[in-house]
N, C-alpha and C. Protein backbone atom coordinates (compact mmCIF):
# COMPACT_ATOMS: atom_id res chain seq x y z
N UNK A 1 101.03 125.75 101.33
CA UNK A 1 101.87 125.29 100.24
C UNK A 1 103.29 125.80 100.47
N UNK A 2 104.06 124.78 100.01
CA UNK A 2 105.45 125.55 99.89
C UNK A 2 105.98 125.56 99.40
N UNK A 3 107.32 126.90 99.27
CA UNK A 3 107.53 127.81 98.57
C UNK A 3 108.90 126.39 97.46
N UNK A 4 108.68 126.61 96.39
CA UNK A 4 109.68 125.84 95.52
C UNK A 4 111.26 126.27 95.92
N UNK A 5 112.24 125.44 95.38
CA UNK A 5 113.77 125.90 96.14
C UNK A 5 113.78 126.04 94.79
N UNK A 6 113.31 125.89 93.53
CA UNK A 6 113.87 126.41 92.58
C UNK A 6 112.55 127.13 92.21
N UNK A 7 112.62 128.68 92.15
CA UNK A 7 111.61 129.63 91.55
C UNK A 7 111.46 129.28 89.85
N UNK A 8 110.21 129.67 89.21
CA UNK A 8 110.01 129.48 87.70
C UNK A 8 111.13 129.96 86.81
N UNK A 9 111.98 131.36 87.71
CA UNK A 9 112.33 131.73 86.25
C UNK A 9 113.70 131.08 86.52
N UNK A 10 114.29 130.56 87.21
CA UNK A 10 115.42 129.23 87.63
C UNK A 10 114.82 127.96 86.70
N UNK A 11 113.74 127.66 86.76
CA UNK A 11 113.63 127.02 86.16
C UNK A 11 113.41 126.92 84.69
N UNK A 12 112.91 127.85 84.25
CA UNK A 12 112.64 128.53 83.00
C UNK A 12 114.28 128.05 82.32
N UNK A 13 115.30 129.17 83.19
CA UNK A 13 116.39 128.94 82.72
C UNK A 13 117.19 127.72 82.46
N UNK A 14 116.78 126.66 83.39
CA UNK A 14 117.86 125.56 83.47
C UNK A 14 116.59 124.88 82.07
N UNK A 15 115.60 124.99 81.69
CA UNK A 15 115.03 124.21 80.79
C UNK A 15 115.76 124.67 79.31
N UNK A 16 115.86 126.01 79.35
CA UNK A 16 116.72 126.51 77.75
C UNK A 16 118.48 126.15 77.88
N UNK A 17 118.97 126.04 79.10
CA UNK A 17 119.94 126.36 79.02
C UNK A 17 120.90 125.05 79.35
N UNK A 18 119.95 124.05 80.12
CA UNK A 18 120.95 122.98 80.96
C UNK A 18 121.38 123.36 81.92
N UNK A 19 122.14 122.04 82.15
CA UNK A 19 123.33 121.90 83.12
C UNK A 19 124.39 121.71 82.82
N UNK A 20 125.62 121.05 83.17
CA UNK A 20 126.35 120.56 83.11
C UNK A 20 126.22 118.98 82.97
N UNK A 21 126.64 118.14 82.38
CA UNK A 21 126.75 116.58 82.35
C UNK A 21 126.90 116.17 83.69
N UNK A 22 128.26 116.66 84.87
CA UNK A 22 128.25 116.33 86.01
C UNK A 22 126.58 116.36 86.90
N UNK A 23 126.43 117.71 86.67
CA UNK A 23 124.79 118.24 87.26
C UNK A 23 123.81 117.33 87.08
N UNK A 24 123.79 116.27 85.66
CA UNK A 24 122.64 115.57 85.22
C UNK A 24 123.26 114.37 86.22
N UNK A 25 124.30 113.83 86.00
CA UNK A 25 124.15 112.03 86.89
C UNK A 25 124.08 112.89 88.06
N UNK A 26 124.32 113.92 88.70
CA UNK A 26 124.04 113.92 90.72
C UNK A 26 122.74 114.28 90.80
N UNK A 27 122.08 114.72 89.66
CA UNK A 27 120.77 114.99 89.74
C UNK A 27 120.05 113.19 89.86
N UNK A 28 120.52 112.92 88.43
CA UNK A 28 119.57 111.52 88.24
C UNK A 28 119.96 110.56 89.70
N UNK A 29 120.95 110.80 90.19
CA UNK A 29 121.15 110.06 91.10
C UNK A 29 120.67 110.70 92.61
N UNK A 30 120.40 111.68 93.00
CA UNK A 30 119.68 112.13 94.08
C UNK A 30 118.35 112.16 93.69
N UNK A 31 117.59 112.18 92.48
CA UNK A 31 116.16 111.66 92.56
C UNK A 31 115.70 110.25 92.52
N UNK A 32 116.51 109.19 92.41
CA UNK A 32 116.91 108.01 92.78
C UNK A 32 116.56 107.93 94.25
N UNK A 33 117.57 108.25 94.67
CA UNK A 33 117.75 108.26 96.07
C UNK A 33 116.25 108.79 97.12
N UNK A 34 116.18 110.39 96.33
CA UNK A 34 114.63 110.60 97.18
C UNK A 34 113.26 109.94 96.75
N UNK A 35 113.21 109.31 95.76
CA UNK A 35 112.83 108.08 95.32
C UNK A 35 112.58 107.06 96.67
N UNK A 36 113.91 106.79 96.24
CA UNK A 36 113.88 105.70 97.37
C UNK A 36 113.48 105.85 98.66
N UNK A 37 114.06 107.11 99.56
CA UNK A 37 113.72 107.93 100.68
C UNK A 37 112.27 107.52 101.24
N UNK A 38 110.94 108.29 99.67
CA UNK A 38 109.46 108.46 99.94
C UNK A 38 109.30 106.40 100.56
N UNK A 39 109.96 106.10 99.61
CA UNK A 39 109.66 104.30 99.80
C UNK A 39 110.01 103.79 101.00
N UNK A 40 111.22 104.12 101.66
CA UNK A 40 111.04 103.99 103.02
C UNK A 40 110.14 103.87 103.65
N UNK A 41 109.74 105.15 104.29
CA UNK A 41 108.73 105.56 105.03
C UNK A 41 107.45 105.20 104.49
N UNK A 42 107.25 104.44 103.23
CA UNK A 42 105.89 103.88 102.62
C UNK A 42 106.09 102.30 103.28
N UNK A 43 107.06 101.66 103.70
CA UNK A 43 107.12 100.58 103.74
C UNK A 43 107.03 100.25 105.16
N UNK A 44 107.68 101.27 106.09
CA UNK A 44 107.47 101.42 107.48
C UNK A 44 105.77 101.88 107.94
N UNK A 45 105.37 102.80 107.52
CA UNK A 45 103.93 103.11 107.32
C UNK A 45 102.90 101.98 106.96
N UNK A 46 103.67 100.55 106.15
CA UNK A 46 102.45 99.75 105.43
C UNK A 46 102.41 98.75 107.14
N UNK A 47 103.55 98.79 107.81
CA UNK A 47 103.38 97.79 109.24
C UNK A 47 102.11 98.17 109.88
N UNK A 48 101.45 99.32 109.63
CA UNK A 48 100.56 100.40 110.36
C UNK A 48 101.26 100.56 112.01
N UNK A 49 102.41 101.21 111.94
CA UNK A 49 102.67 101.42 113.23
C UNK A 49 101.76 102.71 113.81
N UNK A 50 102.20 102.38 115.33
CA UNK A 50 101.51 103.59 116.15
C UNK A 50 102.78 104.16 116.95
N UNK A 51 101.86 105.67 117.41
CA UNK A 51 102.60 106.19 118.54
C UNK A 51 103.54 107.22 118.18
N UNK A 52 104.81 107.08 118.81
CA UNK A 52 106.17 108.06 118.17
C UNK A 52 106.53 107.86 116.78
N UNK A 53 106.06 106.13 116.62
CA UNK A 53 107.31 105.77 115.16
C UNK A 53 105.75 106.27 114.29
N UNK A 54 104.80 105.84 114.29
CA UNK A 54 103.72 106.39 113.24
C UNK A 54 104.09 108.36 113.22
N UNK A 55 104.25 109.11 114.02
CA UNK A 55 104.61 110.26 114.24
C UNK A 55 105.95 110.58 112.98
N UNK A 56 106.75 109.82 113.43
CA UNK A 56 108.06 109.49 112.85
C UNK A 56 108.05 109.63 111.91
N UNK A 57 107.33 108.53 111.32
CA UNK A 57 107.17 108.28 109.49
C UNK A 57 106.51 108.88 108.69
N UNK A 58 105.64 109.57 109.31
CA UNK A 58 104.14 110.32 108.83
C UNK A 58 105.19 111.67 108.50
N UNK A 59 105.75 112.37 109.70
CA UNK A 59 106.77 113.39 109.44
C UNK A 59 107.61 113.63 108.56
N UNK A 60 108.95 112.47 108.64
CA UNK A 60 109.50 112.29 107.37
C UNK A 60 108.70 111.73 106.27
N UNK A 61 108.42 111.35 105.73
CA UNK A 61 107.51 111.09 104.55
C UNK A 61 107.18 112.66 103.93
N UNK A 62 106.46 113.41 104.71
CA UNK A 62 106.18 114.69 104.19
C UNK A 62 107.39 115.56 103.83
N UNK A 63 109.02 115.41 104.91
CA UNK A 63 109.62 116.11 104.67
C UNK A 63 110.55 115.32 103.00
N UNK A 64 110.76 113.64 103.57
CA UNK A 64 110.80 113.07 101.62
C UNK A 64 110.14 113.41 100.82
N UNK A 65 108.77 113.58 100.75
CA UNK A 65 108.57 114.00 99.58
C UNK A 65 108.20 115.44 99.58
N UNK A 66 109.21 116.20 100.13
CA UNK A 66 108.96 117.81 99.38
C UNK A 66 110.78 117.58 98.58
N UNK A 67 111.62 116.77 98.87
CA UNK A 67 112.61 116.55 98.30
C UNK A 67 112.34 116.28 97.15
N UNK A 68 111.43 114.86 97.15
CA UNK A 68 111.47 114.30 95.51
C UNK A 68 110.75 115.58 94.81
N UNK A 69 109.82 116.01 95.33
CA UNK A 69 109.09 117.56 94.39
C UNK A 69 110.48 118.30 94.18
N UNK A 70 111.48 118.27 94.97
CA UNK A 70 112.46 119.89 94.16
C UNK A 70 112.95 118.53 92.91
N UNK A 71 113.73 117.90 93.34
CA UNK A 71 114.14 116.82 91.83
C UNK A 71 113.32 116.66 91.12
N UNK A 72 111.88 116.42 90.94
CA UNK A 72 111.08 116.50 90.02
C UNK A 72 110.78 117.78 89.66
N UNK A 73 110.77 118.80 89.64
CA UNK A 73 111.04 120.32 89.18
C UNK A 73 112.26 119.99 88.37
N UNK A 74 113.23 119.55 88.63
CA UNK A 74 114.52 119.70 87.50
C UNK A 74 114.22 118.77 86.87
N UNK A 75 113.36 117.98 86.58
CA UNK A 75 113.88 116.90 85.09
C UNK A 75 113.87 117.42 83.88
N UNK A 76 113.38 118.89 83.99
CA UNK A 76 114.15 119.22 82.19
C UNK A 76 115.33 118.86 81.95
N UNK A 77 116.33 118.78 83.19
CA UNK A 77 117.60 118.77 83.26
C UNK A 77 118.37 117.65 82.95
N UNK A 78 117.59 116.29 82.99
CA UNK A 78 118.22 115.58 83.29
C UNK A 78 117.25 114.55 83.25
N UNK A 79 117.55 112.90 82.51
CA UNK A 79 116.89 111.88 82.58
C UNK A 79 116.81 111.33 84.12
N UNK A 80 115.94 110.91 84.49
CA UNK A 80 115.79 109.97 85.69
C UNK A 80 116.54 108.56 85.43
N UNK A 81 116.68 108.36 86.49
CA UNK A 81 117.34 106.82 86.30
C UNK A 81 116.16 105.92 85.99
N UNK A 82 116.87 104.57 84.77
CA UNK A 82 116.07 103.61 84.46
C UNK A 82 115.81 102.85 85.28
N UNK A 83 116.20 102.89 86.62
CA UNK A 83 116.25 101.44 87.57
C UNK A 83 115.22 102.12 88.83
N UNK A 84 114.45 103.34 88.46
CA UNK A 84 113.08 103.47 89.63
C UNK A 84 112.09 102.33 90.22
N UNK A 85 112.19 101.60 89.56
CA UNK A 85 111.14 100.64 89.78
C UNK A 85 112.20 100.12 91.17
N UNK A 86 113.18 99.55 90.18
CA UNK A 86 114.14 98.83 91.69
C UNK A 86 114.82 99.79 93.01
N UNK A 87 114.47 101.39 92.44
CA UNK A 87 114.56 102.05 93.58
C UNK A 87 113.80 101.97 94.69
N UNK A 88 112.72 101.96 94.30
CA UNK A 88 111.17 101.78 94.73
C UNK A 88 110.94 100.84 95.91
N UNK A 89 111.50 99.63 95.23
CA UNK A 89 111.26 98.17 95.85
C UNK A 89 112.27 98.06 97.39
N UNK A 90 113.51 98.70 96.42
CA UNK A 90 114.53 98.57 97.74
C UNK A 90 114.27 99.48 98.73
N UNK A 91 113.54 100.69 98.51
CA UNK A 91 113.28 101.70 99.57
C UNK A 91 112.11 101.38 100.93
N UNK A 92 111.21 100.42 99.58
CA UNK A 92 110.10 99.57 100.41
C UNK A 92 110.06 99.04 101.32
N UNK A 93 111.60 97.42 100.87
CA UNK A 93 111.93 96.61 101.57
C UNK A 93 112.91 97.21 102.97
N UNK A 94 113.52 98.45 102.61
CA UNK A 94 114.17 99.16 103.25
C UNK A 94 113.38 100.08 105.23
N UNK A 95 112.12 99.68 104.39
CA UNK A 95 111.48 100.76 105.22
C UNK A 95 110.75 99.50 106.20
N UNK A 96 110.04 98.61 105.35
CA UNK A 96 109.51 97.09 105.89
C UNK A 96 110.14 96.44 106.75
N UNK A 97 111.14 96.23 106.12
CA UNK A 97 111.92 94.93 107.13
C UNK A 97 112.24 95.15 108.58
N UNK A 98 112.83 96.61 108.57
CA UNK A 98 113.23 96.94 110.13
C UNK A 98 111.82 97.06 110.50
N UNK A 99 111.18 97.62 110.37
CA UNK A 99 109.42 97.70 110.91
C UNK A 99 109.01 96.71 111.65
N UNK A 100 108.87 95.28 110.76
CA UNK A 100 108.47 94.32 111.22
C UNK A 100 109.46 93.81 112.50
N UNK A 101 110.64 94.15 112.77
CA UNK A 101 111.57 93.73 113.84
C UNK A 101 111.46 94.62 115.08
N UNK A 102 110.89 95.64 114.51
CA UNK A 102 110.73 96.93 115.80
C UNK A 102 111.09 98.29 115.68
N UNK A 103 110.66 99.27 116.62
CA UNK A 103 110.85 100.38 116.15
C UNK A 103 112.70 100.96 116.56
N UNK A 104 113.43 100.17 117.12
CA UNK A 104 114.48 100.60 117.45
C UNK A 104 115.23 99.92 116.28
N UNK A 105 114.64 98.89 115.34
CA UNK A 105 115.51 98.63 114.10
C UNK A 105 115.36 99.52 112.99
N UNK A 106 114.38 100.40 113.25
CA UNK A 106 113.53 101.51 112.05
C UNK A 106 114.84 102.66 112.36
N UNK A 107 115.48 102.78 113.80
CA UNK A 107 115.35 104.43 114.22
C UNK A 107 116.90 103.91 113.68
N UNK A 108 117.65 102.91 113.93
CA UNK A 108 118.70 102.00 113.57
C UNK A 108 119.23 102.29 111.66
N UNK A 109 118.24 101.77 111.74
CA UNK A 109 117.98 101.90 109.74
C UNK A 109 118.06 103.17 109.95
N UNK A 110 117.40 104.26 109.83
CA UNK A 110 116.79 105.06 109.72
C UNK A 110 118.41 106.13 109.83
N UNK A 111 118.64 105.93 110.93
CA UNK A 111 120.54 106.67 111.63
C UNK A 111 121.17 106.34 110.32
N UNK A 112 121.41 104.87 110.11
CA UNK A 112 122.56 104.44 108.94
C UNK A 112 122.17 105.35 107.27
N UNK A 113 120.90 105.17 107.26
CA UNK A 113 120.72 105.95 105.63
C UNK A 113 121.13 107.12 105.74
N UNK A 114 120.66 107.98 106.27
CA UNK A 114 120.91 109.56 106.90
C UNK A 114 122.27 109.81 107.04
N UNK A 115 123.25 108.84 107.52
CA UNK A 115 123.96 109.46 107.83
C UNK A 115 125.22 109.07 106.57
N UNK A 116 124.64 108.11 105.37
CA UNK A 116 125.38 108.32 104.67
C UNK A 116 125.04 109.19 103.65
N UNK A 117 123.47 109.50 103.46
CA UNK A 117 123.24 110.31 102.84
C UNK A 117 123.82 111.91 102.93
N UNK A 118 123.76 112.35 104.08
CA UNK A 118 124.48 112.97 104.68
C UNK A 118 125.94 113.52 103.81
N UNK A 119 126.54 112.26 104.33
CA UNK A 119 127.93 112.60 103.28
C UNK A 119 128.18 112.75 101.79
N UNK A 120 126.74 111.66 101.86
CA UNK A 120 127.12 111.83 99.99
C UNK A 120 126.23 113.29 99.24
N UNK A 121 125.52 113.90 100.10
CA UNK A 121 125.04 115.32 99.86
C UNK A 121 126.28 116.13 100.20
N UNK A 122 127.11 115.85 100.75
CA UNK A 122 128.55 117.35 100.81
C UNK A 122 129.06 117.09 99.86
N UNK A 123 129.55 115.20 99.67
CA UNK A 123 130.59 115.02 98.54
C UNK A 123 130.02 115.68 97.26
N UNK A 124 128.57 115.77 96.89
CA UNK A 124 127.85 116.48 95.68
C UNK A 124 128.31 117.94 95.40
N UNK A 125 127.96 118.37 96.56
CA UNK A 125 127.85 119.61 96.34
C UNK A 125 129.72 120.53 96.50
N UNK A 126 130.64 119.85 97.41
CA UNK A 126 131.26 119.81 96.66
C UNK A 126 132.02 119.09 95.55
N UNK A 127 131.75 119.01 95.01
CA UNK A 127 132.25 118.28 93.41
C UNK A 127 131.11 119.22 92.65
N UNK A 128 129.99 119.60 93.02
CA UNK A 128 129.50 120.42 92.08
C UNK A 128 129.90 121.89 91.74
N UNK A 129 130.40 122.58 93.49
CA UNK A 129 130.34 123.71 93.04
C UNK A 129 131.15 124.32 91.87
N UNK A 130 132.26 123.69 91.71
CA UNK A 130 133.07 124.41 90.56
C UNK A 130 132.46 124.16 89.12
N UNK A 131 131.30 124.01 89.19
CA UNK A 131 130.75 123.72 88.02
C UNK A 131 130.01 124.37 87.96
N UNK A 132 129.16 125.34 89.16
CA UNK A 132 127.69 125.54 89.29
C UNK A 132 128.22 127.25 88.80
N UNK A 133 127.97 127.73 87.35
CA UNK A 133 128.55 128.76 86.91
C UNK A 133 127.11 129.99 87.01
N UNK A 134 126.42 128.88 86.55
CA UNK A 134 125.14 129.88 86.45
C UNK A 134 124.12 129.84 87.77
N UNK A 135 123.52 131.19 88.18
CA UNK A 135 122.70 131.16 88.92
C UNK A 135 121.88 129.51 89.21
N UNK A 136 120.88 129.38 88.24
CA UNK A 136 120.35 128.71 88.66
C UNK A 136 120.92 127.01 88.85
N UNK A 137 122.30 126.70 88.76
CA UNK A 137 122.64 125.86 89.07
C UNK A 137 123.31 125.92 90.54
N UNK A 138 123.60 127.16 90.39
CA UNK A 138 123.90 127.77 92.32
C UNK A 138 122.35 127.38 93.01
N UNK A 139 121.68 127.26 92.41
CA UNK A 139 119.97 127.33 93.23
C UNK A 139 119.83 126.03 93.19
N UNK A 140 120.37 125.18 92.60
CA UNK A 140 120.46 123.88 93.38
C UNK A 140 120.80 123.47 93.92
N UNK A 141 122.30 123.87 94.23
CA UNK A 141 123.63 123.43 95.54
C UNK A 141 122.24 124.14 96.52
N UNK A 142 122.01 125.02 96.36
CA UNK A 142 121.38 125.35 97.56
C UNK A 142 120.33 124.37 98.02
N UNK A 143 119.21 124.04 96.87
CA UNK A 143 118.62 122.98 97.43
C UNK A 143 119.19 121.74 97.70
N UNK A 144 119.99 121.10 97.19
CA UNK A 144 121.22 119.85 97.68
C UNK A 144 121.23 120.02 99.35
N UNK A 145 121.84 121.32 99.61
CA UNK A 145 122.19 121.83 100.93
C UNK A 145 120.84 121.59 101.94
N UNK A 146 119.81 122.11 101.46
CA UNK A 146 118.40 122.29 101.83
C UNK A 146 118.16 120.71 102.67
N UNK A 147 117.87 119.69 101.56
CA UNK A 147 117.98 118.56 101.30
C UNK A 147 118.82 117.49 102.38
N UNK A 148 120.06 117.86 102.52
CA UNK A 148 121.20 117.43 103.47
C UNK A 148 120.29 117.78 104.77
N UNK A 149 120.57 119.20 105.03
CA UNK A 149 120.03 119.74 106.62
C UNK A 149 118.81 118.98 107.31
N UNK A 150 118.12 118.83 106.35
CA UNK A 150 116.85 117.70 106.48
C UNK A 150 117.12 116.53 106.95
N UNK A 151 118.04 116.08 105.95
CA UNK A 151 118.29 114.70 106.33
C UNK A 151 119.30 114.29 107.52
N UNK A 152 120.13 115.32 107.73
CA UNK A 152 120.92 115.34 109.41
C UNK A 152 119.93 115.30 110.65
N UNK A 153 119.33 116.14 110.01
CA UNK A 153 117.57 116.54 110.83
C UNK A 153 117.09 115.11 111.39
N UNK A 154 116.63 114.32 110.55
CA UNK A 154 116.38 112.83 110.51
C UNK A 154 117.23 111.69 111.02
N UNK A 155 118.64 112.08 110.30
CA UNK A 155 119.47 111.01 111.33
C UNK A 155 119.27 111.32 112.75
N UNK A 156 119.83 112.57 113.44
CA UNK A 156 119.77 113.62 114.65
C UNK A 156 118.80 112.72 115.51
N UNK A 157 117.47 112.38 114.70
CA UNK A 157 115.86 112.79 115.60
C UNK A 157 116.07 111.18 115.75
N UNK A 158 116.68 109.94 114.73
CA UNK A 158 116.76 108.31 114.45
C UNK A 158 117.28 108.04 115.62
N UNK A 159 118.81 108.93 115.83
CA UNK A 159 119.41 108.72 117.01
C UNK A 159 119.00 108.70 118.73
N UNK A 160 118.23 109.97 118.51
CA UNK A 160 117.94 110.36 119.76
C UNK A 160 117.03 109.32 119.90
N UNK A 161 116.39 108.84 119.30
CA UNK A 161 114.98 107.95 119.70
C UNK A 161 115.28 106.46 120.03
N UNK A 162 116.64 106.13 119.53
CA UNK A 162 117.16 104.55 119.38
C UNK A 162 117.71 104.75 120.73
N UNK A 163 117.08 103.75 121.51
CA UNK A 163 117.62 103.49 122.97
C UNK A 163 119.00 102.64 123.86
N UNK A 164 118.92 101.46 122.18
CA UNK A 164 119.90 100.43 123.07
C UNK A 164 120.90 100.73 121.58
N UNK A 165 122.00 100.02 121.60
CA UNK A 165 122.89 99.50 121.13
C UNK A 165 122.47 98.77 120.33
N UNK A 166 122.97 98.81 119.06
CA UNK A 166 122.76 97.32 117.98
C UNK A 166 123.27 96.25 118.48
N UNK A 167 122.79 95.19 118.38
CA UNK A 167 123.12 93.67 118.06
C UNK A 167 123.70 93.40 116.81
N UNK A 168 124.55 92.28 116.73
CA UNK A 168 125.04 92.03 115.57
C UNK A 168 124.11 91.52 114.42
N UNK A 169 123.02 91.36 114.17
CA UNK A 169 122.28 91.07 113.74
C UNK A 169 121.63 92.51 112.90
N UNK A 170 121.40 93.05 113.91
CA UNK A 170 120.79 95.08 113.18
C UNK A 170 122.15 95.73 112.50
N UNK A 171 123.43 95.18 113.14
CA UNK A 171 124.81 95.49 112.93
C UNK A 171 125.10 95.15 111.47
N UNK A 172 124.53 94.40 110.82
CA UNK A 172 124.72 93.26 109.99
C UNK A 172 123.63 94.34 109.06
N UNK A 173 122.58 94.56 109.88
CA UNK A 173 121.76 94.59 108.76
C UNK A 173 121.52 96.29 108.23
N UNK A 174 122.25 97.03 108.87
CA UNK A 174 122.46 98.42 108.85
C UNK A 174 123.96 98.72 108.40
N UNK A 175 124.61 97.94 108.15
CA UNK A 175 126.10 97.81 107.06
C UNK A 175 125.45 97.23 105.71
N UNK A 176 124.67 96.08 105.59
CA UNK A 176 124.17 95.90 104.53
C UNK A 176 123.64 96.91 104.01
N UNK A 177 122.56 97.91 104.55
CA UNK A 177 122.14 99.28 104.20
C UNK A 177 122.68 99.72 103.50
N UNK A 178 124.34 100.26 104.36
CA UNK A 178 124.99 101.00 103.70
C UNK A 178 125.66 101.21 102.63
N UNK A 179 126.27 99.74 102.52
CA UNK A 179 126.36 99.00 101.64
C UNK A 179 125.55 99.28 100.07
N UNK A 180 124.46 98.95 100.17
CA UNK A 180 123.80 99.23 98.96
C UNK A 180 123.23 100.51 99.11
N UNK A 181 123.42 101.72 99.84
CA UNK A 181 122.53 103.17 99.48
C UNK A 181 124.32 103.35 98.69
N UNK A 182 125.13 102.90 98.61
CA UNK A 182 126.71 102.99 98.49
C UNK A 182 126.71 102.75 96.45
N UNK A 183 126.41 101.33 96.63
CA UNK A 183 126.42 100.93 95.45
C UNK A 183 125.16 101.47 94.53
N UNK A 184 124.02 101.79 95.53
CA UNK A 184 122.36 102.59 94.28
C UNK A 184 122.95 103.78 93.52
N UNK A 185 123.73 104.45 94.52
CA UNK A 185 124.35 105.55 94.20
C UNK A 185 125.01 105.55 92.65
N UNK A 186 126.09 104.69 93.04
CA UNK A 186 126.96 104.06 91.47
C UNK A 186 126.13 104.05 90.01
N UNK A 187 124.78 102.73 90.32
CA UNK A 187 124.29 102.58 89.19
C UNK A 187 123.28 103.29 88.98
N UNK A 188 122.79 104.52 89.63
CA UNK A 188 121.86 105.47 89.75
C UNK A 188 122.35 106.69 88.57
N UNK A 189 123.82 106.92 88.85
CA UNK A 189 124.46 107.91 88.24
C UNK A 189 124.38 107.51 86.66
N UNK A 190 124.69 106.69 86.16
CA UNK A 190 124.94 105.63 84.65
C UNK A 190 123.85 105.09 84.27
N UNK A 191 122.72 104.58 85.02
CA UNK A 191 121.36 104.11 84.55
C UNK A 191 120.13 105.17 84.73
């Protein structure tokens, strides 16, 4: 088992005490996101691949969902977004579509999410820290941070494994990606 990034009495505290308003939309909106993440790798997994990419997905999947477990530990904090269902679907279709085209459109996909996730885990954390007054809201930048390293982890491993060059076609369809992990973000924060 492993060890929680937020201990009970962190949590104890953020349940009497809150957050900040900022803290609740980057929250509701990074459990959105790892939401979406687990759905990926559920949708790449439903192709029943084999080999490296079954390796692949089976891996991340476990390391997504120890993410969505730290965000689900904070929802005292903070409503979830109303639009899970459509997180869900898009993470699905997200994880599916390159699947069915091959595993160098997965590792493709896979580079583009990561690596905006990536950024939009620094832009969080900073924009959070001047907010993060109390311990246990410092114990989340940390897991944020946690969270990020992982997911560089993942782009890092997408990259190394993708052999050729995109086509304009994966080009197309890994800007579209970005595109909307861009805009989930937006209505993740407000819904």
């Amino acid at each position: 088992m492993t060890r929680p990034i937020v201990d009970p009495l962190q949590q104890q505290q953020l349940s009497k005490f809150g957050v900040s308003k900022q803290f609740e939309r980057e929250l509701r909106c990074s459990h959105a996101g790892e939401t979406g993440a687990v759905w990926i790798y559920r949708g790449i997994l439903a192709t029943r691949p084999s080999g490296d990419l079954l390796k692949f997905a089976t891996e991340h999947l476990t390391s997504e969902t120890e993410h969505l477990r730290f965000f689900n530990q904070l929802q005292c904090c903070y409503r979830p977004s109303l639009l899970l269902p459509l997180w869900r679907l898009a993470g699905f279709l997200t994880g599916l579509i390159p699947a069915l085209m091959g595993k160098q459109a997965v590792f493709a996909t896979i580079e583009a999410v990561e690596t905006f996730v990536d950024l939009h885990y620094q832009d969080q954390i900073k924009t959070l820290s001047p907010y993060a007054w109390r311990e246990s809201e410092q114990a989340i930048l940390a897991g944020f941070e946690k969270c990020r390293l992982d997911e560089v982890h993942h782009r890092d491993e997408a990259g190394q494994n993708r052999s050729a060059e995109a086509g304009p076609l994966l080009r197309l369809w890994t800007g579209l990606v970005g595109a909307g992990s861009k805009a989930a973000v937006q209505f993740a924060r407000l819904i």
